[in-house]
N, C-alpha and C. Protein backbone atom coordinates (compact mmCIF):
# COMPACT_ATOMS: atom_id res chain seq x y z
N UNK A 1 -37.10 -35.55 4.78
CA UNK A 1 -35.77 -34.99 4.74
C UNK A 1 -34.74 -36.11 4.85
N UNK A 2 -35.13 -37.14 5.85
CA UNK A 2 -34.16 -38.39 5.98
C UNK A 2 -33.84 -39.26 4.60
N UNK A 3 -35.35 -39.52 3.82
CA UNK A 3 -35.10 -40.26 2.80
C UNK A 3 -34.81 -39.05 1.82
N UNK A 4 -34.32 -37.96 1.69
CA UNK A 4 -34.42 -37.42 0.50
C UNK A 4 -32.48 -37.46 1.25
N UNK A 5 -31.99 -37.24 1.90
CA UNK A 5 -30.61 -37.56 2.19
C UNK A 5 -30.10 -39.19 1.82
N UNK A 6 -30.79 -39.66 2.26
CA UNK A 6 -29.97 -41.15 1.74
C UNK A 6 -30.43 -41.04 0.47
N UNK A 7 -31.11 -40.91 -0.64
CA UNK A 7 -31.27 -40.83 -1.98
C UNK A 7 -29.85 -40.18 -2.41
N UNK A 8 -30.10 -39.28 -1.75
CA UNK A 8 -28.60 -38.32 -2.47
C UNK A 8 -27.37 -39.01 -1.57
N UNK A 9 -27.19 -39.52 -0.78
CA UNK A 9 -26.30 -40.34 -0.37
C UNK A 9 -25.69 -41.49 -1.14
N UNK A 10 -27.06 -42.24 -1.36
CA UNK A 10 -26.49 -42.90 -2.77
C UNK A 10 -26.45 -42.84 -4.11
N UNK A 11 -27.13 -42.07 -4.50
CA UNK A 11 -26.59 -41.18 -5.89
C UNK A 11 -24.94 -41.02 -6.02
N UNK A 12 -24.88 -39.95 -4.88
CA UNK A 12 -23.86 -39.85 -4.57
C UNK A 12 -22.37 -41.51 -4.72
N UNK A 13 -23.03 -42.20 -4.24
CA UNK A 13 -22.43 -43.39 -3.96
C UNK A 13 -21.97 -44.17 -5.30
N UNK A 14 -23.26 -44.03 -5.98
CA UNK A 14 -23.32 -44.73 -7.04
C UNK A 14 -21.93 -43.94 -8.36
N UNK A 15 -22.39 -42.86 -7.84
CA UNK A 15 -21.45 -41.62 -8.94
C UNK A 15 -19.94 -42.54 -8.92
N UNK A 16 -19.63 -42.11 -7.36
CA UNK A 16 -17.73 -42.69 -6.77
C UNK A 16 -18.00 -44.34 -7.18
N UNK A 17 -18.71 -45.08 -7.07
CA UNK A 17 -18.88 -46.23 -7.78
C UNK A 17 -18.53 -46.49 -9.01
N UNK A 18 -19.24 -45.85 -10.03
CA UNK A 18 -19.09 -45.70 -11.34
C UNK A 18 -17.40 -45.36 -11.42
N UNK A 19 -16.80 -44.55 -10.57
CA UNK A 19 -15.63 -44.03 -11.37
C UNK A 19 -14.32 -44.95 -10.54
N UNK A 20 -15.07 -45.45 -9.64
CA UNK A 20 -13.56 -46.50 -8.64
C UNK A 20 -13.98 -48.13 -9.24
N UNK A 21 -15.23 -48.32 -10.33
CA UNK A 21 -15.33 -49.66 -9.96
C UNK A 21 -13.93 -50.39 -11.10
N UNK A 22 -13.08 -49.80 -11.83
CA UNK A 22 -11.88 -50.01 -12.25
C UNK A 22 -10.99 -50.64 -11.22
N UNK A 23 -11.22 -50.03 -10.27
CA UNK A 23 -10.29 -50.80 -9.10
C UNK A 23 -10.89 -51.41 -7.82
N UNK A 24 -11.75 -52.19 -8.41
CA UNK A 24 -12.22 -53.29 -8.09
C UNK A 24 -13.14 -53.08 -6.40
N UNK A 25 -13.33 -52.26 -6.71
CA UNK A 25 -14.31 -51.87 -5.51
C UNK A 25 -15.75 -52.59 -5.03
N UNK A 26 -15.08 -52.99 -3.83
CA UNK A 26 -16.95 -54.17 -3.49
C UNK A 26 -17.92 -53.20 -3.17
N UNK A 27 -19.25 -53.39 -4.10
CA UNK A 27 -20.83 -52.87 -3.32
C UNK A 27 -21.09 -53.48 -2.45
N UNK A 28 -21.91 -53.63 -1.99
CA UNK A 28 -22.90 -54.29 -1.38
C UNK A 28 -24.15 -53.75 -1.26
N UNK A 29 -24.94 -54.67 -0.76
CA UNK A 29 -26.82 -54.06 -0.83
C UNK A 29 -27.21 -54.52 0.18
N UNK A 30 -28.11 -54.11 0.95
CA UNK A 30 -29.08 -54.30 2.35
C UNK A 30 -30.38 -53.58 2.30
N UNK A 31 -31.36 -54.27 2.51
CA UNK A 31 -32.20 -53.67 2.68
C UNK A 31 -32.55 -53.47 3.94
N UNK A 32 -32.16 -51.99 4.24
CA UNK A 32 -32.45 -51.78 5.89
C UNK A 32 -33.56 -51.42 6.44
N UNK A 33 -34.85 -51.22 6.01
CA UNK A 33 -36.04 -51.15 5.98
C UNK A 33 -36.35 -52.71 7.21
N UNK A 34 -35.93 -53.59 6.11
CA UNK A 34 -36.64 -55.00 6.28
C UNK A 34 -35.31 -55.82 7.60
N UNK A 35 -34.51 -55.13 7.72
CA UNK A 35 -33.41 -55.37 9.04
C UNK A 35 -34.03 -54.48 9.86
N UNK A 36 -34.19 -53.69 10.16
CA UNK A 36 -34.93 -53.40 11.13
C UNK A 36 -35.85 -53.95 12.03
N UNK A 37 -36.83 -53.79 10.49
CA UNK A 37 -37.92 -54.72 10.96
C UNK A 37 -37.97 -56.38 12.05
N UNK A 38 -36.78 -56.90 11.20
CA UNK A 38 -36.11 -58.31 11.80
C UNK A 38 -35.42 -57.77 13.18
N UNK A 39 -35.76 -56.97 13.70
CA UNK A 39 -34.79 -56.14 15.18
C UNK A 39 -35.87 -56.89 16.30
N UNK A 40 -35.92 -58.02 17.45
CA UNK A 40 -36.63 -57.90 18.57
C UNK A 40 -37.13 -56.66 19.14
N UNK A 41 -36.13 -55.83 19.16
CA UNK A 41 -36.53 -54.46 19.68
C UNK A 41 -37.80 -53.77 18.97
N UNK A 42 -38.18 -53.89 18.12
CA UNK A 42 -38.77 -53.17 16.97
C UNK A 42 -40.36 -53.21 17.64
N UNK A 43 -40.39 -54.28 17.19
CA UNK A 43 -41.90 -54.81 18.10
C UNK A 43 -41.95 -53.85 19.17
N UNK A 44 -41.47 -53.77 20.51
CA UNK A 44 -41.54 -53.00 21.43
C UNK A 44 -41.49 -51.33 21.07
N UNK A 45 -40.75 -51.02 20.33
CA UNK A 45 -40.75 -49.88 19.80
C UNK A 45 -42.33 -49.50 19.36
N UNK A 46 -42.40 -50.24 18.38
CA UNK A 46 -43.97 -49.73 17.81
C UNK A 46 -44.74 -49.96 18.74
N UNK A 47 -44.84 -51.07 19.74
CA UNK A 47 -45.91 -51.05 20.53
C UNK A 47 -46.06 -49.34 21.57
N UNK A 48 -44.44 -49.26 22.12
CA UNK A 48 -44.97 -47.76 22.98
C UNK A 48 -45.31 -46.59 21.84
N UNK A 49 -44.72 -46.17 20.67
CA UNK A 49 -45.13 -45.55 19.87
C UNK A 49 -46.99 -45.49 19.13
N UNK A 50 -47.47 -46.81 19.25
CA UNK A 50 -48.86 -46.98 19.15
C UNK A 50 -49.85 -46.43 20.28
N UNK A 51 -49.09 -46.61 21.90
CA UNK A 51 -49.72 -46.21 22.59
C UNK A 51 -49.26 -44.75 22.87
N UNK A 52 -48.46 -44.08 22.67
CA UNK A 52 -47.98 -42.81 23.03
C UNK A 52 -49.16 -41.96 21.88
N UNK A 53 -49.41 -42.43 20.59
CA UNK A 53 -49.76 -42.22 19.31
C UNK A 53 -51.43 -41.91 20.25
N UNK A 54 -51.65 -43.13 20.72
CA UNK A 54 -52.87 -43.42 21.06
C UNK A 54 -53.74 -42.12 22.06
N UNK A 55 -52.82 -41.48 22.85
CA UNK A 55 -53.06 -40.61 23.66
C UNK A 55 -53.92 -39.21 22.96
N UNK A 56 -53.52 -39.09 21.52
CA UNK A 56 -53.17 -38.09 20.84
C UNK A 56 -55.00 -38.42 20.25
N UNK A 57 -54.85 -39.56 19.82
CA UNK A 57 -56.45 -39.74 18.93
C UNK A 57 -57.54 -40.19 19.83
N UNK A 58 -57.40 -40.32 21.27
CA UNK A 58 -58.61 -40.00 22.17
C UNK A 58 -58.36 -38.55 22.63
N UNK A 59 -57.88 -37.91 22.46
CA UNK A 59 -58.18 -36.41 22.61
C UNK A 59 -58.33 -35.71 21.58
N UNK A 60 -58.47 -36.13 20.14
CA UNK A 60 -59.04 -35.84 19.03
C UNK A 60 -60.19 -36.59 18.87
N UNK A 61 -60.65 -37.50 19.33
CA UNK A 61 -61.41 -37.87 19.47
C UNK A 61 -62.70 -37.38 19.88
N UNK A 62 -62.28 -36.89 21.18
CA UNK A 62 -63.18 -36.16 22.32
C UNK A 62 -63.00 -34.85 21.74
N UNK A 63 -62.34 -34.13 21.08
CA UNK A 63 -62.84 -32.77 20.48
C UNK A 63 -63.75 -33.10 19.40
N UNK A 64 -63.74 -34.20 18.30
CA UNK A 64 -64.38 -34.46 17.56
C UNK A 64 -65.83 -34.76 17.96
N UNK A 65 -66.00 -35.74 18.80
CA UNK A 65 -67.31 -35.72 20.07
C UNK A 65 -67.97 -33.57 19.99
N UNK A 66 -67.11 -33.39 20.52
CA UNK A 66 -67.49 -32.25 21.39
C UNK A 66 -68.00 -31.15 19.93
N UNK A 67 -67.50 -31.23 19.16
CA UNK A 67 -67.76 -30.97 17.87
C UNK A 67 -69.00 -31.13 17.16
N UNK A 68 -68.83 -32.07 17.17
CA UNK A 68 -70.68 -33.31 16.29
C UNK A 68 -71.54 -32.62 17.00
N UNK A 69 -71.64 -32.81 18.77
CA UNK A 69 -72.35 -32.14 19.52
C UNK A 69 -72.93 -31.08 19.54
N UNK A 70 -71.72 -30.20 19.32
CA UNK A 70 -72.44 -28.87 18.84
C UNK A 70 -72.81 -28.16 17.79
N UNK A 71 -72.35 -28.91 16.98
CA UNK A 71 -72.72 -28.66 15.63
C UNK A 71 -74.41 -29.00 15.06
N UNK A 72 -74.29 -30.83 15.90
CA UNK A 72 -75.46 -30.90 15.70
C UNK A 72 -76.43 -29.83 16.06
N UNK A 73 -76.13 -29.92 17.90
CA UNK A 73 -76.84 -28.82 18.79
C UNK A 73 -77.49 -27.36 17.62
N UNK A 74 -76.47 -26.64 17.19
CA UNK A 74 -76.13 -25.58 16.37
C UNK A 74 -77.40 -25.67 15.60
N UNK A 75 -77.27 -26.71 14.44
CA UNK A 75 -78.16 -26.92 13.19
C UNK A 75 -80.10 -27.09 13.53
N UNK A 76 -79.83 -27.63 14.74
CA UNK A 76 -81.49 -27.87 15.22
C UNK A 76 -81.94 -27.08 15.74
N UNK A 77 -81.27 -26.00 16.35
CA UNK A 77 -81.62 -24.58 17.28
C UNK A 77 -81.41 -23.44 16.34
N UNK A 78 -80.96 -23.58 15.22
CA UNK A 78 -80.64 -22.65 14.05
C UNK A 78 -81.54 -21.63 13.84
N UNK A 79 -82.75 -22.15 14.07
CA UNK A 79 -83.87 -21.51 13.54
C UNK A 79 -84.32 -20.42 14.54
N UNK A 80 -83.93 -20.83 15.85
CA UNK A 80 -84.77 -20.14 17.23
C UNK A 80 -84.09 -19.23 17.58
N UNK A 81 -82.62 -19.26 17.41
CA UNK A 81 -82.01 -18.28 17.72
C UNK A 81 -82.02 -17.17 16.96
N UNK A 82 -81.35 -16.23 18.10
CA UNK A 82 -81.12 -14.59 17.57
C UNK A 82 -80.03 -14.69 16.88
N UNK A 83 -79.76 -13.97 16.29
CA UNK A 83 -78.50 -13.36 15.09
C UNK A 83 -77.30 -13.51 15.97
N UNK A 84 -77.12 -12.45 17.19
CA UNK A 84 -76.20 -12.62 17.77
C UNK A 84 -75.23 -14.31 18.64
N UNK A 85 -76.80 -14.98 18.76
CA UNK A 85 -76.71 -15.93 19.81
C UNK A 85 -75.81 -17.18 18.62
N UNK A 86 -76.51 -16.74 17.19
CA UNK A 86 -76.32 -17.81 16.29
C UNK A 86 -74.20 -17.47 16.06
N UNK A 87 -74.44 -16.22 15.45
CA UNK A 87 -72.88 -15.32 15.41
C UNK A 87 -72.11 -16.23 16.26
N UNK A 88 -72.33 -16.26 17.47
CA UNK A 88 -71.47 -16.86 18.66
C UNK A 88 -71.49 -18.02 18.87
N UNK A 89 -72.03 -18.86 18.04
CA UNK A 89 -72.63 -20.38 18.44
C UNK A 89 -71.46 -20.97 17.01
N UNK A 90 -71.76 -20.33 16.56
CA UNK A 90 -70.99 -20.43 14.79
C UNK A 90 -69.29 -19.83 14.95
N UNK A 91 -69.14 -19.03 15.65
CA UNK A 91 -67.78 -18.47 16.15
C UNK A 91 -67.12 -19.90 16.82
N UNK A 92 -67.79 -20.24 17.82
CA UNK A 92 -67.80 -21.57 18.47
C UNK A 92 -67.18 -22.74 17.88
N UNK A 93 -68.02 -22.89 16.88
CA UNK A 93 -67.89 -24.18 15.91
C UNK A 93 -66.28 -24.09 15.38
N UNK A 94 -66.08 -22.98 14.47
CA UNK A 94 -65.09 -22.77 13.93
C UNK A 94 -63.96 -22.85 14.62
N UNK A 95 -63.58 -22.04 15.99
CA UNK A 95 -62.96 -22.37 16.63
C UNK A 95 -62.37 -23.82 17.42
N UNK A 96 -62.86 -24.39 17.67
CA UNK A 96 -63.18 -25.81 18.06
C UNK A 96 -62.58 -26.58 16.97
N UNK A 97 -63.04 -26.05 15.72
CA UNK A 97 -62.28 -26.95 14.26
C UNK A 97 -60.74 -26.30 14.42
N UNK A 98 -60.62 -25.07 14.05
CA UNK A 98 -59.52 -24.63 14.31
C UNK A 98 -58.16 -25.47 15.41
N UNK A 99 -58.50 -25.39 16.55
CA UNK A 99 -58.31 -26.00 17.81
C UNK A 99 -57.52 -27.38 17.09
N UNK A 100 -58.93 -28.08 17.13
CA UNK A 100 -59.05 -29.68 16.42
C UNK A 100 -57.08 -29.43 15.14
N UNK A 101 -57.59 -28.87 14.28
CA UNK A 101 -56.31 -28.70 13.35
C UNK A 101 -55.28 -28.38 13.50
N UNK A 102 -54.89 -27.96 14.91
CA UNK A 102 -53.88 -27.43 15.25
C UNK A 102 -53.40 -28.66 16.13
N UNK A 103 -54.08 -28.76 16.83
CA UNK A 103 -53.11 -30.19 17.79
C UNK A 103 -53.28 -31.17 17.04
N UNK A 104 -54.09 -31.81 16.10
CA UNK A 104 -53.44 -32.39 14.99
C UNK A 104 -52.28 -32.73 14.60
N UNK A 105 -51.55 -30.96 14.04
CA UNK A 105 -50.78 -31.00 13.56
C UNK A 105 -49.57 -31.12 14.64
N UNK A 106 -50.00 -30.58 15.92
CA UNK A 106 -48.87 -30.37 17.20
C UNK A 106 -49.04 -32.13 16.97
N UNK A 107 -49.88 -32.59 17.39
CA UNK A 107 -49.67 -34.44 17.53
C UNK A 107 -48.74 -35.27 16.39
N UNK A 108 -49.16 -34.64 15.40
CA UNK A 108 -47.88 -35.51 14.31
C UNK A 108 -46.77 -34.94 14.36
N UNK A 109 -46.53 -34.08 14.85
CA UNK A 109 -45.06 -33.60 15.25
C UNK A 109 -44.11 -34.24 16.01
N UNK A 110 -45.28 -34.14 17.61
CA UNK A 110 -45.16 -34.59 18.71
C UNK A 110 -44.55 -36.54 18.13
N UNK A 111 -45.28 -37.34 18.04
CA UNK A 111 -45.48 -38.19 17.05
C UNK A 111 -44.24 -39.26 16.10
N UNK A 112 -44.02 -38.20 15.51
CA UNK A 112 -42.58 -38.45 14.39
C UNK A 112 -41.64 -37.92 15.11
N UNK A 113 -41.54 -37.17 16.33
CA UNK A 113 -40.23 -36.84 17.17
C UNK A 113 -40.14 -37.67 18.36
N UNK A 114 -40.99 -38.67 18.47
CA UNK A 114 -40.95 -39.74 19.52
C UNK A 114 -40.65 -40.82 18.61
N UNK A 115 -41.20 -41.14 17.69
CA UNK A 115 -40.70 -42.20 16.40
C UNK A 115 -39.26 -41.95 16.57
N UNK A 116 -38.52 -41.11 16.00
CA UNK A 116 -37.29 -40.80 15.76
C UNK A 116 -36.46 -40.94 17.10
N UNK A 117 -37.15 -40.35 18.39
CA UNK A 117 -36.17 -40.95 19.59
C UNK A 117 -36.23 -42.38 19.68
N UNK A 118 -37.37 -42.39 19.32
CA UNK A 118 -37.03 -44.44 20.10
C UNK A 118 -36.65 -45.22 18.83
N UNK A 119 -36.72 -44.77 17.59
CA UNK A 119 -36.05 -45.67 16.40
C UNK A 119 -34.67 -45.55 16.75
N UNK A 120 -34.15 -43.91 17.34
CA UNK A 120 -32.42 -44.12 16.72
C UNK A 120 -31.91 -44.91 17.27
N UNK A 121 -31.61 -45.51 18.38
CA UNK A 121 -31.42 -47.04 19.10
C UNK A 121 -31.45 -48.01 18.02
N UNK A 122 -32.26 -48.22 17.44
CA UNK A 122 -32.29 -49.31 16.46
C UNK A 122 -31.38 -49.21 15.26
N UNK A 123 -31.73 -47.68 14.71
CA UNK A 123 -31.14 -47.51 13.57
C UNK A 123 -29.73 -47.43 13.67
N UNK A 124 -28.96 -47.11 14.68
CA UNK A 124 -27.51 -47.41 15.24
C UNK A 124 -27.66 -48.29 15.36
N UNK A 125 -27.83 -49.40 16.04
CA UNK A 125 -27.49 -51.11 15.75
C UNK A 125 -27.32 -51.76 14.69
N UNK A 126 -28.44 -51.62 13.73
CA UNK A 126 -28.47 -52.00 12.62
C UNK A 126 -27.09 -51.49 11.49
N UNK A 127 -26.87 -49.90 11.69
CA UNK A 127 -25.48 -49.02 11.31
C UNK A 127 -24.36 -49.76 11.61
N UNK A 128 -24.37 -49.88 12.62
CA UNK A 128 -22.87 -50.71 13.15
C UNK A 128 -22.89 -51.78 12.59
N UNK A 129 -23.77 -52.80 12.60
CA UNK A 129 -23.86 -54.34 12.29
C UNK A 129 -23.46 -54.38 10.82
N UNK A 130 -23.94 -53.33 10.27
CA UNK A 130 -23.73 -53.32 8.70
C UNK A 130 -22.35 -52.43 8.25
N UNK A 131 -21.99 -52.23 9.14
CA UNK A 131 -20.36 -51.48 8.84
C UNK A 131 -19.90 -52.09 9.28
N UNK A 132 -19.76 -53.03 10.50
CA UNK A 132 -19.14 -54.02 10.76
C UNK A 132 -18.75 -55.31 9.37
N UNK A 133 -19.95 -55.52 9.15
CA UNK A 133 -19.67 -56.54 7.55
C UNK A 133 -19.48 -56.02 7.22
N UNK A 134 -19.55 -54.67 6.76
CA UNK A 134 -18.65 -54.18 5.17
C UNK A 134 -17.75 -54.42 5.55
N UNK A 135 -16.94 -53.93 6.36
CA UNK A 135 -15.57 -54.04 6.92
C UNK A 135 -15.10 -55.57 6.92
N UNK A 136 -15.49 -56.15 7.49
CA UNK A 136 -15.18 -57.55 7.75
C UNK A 136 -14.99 -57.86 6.33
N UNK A 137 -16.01 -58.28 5.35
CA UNK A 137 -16.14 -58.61 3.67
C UNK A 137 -15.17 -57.48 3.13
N UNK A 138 -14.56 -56.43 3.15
CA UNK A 138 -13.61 -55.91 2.23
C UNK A 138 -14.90 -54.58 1.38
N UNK A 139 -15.96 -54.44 1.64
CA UNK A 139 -17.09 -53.27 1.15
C UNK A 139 -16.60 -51.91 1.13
N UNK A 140 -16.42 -51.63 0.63
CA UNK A 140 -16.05 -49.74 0.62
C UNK A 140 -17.49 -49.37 0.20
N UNK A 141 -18.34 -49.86 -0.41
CA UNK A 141 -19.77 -49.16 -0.17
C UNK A 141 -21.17 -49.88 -0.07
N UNK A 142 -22.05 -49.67 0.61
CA UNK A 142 -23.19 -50.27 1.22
C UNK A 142 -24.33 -49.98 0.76
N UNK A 143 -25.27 -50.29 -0.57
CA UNK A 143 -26.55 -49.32 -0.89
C UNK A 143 -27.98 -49.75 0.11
N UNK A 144 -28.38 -48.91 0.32
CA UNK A 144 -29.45 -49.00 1.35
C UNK A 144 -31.05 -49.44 -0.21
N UNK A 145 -30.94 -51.05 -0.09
CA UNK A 145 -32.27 -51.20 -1.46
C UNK A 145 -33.51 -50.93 -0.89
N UNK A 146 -33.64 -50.68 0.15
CA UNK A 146 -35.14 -50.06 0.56
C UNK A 146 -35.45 -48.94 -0.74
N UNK A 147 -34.04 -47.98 -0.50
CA UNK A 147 -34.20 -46.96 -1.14
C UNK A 147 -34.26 -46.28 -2.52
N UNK A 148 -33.55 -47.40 -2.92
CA UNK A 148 -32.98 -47.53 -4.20
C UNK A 148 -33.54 -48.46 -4.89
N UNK A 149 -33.99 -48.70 -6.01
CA UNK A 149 -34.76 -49.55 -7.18
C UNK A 149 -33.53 -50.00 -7.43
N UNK A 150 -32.49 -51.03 -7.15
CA UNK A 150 -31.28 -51.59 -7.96
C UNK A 150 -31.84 -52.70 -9.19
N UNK A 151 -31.34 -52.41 -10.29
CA UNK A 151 -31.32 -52.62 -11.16
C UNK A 151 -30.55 -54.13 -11.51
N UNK A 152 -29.21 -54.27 -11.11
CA UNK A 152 -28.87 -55.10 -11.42
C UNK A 152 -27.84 -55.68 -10.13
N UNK A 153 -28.39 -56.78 -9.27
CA UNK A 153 -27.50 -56.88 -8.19
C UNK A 153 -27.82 -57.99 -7.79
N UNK A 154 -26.12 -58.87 -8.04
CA UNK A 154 -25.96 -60.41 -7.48
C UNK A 154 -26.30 -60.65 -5.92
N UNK A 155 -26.79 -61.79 -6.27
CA UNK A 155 -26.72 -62.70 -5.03
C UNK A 155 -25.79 -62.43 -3.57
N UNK A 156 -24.57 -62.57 -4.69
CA UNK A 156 -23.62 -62.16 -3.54
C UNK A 156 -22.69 -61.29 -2.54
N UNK A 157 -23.70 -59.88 -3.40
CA UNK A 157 -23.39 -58.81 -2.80
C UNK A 157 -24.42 -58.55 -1.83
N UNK A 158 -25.68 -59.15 -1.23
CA UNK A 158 -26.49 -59.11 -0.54
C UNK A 158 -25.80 -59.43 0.76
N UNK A 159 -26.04 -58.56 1.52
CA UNK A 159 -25.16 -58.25 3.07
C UNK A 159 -26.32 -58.81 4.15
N UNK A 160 -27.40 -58.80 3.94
CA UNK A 160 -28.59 -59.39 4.85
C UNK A 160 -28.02 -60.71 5.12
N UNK A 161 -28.13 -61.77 4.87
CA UNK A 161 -27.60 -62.64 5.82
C UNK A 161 -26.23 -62.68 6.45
N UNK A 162 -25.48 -61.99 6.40
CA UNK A 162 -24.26 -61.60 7.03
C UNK A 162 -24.61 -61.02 8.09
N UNK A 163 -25.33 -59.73 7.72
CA UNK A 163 -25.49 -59.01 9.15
C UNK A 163 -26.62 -59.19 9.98
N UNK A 164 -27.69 -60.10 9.75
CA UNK A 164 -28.34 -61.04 10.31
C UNK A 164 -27.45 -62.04 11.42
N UNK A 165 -26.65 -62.25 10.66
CA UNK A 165 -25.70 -63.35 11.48
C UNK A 165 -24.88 -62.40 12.30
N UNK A 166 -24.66 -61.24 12.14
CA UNK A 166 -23.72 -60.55 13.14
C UNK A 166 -24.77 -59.99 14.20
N UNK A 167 -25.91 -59.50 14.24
CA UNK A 167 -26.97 -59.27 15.47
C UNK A 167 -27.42 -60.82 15.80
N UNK A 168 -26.97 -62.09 15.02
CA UNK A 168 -27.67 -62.96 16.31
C UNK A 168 -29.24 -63.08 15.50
N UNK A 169 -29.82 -62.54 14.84
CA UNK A 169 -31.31 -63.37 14.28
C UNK A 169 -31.11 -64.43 13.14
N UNK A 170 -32.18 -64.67 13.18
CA UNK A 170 -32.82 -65.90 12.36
C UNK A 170 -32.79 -65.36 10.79
C-alpha cells in the first residue's frame, strides 16, 4: 500500500512536472531506499526486528517439531488403529497445520507492524533531511529513484550527497 502511494505520488509529480517545467522548476532525485540504509540507526533497527522476528520462527518451529512428530507417529500406527482412534489422530494433524497457518499469518502481521514502528524514526529523518535540501537548493520536487525507473537524470539533480552531508555521513 506504501509503495503503491509513492508510485502514484510521483506519477502524480511527474504529471505537475511536465506542465510547470516551463517555469523552470528544479527536480531532484534520491534514492531513499539506499539513504536509509546509510542511517547508523538502521543497523540497530534490523538487528531488534531480526530478533523480535526470531521469537515468531522458534515457535513455528516447535509447532513444526510437534507436527513431524505426529504425523510421523500417525503414519506408523496407521495400520493398528481403530477408525475412530485414526478419525481423531488425523483431526489432530489438521488442526495443528491449521494452528501452524494462522500464527504464521498473525506473525507477519505482528512483524511488518513492528518494522513500520521502528522504521518511522528513520523514515522521518531521512524526510526532513531531504526537504531540508530541497529547500535549501531551490527543489519544488523530490523523486524517490528507489521507486521510479528514471529515465533520464543529471548528475546534478542527485540530492544524495547533499543530504548525506546534512545527516553528518560519509
Amino acid at each position: 500500500m506504501k509503495k503503491l502511494f509513492k508510485v502514484a505520488l510521483v506519477a502524480v509529480g511527474m504529471i505537475f512536472a511536465g506542465n510547470f517545467a516551463h517555469a523552470q522548476t528544479k527536480i531532484g532525485h534520491i534514492n531513499f531506499n539506499q539513504l536509509i540504509d546509510l542511517l547508523p540507526e538502521t543497523k540497530t533497527v534490523s538487528t531488534q526486528i531480526q530478533a523480535y522476528q526470531k521469537q515468531f520462527i522458534d515457535m513455528l518451529t516447535t509447532m513444526n517439531n510437534e507436527y513431524t512428530t505426529k504425523g510421523q507417529d500417525f503414519q506408523k500406527n496407521q495400520a493398528t488403529m481403530t477408525d475412530a482412534v485414526r478419525t481423531a489422530k488425523g483431526n489432530e494433524l489438521q488442526d495443528i497445520q491449521k494452528r501452524m497457518a494462522d500464527y504464521q499469518t498473525n506473525a507477519q502481521q505482528q512483524v511488518e507492524a513492528k518494522k513500520n514502528e521502528l522504521g518511522k524514526p528513520l523514515f522521518d529523518k531521512a524526510t526532513a533531511a531531504v526537504q531540508a535540501v530541497a529547500k535549501a537548493k531551490g527543489y519544488a520536487y523530490v523523486l524517490d529513484s528507489s521507486q521510479v525507473s528514471l529515465l533520464v537524470s543529471p548528475d546534478a539533480d542527485d540530492l544524495m550527497p547533499a543530504v548525506k552531508a546534512q545527516l553528518g555521513l560519509k
